[in-house]
C-alpha atoms as a PDB file:
ATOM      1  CA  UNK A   1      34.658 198.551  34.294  1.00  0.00           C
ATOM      2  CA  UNK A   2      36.102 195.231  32.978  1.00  0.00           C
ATOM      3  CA  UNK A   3      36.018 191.870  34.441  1.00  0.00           C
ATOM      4  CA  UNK A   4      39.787 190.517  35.414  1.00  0.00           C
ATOM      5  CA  UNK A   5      40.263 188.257  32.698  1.00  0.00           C
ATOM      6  CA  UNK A   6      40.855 191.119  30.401  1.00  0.00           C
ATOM      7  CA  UNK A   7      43.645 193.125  32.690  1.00  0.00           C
ATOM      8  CA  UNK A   8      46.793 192.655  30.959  1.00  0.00           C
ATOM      9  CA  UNK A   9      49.441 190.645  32.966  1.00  0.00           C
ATOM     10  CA  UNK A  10      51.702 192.819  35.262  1.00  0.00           C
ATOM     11  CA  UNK A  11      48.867 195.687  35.357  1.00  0.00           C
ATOM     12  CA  UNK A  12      47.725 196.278  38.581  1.00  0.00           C
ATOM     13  CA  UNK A  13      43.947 197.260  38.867  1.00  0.00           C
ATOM     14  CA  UNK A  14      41.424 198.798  41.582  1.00  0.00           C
ATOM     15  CA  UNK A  15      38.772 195.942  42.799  1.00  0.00           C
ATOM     16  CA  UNK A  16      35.808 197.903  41.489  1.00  0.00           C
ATOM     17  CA  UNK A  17      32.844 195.525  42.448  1.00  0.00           C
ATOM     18  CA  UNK A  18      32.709 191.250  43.021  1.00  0.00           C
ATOM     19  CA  UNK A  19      29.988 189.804  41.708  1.00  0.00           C
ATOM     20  CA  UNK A  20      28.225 186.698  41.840  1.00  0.00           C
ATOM     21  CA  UNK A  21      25.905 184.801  44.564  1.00  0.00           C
ATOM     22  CA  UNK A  22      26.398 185.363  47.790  1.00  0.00           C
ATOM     23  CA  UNK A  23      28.577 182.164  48.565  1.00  0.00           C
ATOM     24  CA  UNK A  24      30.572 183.096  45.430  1.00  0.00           C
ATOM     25  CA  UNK A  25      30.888 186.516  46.836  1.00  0.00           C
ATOM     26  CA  UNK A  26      32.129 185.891  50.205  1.00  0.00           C
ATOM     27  CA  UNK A  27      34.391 182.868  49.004  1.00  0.00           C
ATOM     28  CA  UNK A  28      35.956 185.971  47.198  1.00  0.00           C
ATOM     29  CA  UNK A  29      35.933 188.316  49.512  1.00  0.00           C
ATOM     30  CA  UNK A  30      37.795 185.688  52.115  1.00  0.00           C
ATOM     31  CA  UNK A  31      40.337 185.208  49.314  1.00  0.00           C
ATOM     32  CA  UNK A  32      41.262 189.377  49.490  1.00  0.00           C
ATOM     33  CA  UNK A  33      39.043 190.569  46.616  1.00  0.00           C
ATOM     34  CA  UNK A  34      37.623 193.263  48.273  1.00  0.00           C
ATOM     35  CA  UNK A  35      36.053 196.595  46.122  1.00  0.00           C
ATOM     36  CA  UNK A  36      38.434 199.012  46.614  1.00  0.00           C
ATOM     37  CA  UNK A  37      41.498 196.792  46.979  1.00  0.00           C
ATOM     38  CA  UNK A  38      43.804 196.633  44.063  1.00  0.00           C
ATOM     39  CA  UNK A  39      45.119 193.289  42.286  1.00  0.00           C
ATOM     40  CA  UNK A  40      47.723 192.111  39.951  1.00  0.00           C
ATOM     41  CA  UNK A  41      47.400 189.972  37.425  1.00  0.00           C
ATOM     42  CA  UNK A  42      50.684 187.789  37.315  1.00  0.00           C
ATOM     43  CA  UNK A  43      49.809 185.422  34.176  1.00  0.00           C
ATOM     44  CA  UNK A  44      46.684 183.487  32.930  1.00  0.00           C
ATOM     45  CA  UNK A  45      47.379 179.721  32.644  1.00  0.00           C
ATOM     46  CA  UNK A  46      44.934 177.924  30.512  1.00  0.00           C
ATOM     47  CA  UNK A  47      42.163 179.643  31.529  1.00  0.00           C
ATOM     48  CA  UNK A  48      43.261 179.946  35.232  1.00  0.00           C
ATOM     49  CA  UNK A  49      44.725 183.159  36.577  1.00  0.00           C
ATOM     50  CA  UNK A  50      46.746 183.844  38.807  1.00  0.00           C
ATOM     51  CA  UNK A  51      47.037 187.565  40.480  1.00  0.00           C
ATOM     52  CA  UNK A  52      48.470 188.855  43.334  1.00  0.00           C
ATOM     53  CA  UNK A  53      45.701 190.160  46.323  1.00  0.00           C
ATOM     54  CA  UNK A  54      46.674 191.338  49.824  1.00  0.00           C
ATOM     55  CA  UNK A  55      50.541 190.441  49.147  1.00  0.00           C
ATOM     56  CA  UNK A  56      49.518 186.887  48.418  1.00  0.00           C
ATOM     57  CA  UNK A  57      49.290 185.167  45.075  1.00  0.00           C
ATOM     58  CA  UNK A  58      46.258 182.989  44.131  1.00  0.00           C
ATOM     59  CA  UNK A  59      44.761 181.255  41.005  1.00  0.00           C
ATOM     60  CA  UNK A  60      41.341 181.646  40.482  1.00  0.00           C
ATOM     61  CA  UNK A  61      39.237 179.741  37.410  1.00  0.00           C
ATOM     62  CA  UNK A  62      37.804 181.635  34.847  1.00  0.00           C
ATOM     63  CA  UNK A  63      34.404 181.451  35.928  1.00  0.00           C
ATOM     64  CA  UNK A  64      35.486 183.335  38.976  1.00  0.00           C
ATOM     65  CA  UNK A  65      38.041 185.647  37.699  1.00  0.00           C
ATOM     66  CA  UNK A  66      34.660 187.001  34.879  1.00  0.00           C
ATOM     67  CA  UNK A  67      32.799 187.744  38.399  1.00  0.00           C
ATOM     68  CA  UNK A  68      36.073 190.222  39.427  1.00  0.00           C
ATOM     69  CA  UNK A  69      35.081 193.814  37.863  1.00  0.00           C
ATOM     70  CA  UNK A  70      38.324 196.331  37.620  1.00  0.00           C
END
């Protein structure tokens, strides 16, 4: 397991476990990241990246995106 900042862009990766407090957790969980469910990583913008989840395509910080575990 590896947190999503360090999937390579254009790999697509299996949700393995969201981490996090509980509002961090469900904030993620309403957003599509979901264990189980895969993700894309479409490019990392200072920091920021951006991945496709459920067919849509959302930016999350960082922070956030080191809580993600592939």
């Amino acid at each position: 397991m590896m947190p999503l900042t360090l999937v390579n862009p254009g790999e697509e990766s299996i949700i393995r476990k969201v981490g996090g407090n509980p509002e961090t957790r469900k904030f993620l969980e309403n957003l599509g990241f979901v264990a189980g469910g895969t993700v894309t990583v479409i490019s990392e913008i200072s920091g920021n990246v951006i991945v496709n989840v459920k067919d849509s395509r959302v930016a999350v910080s960082r922070e956030m995106a080191q809580k993600i575990m592939v």
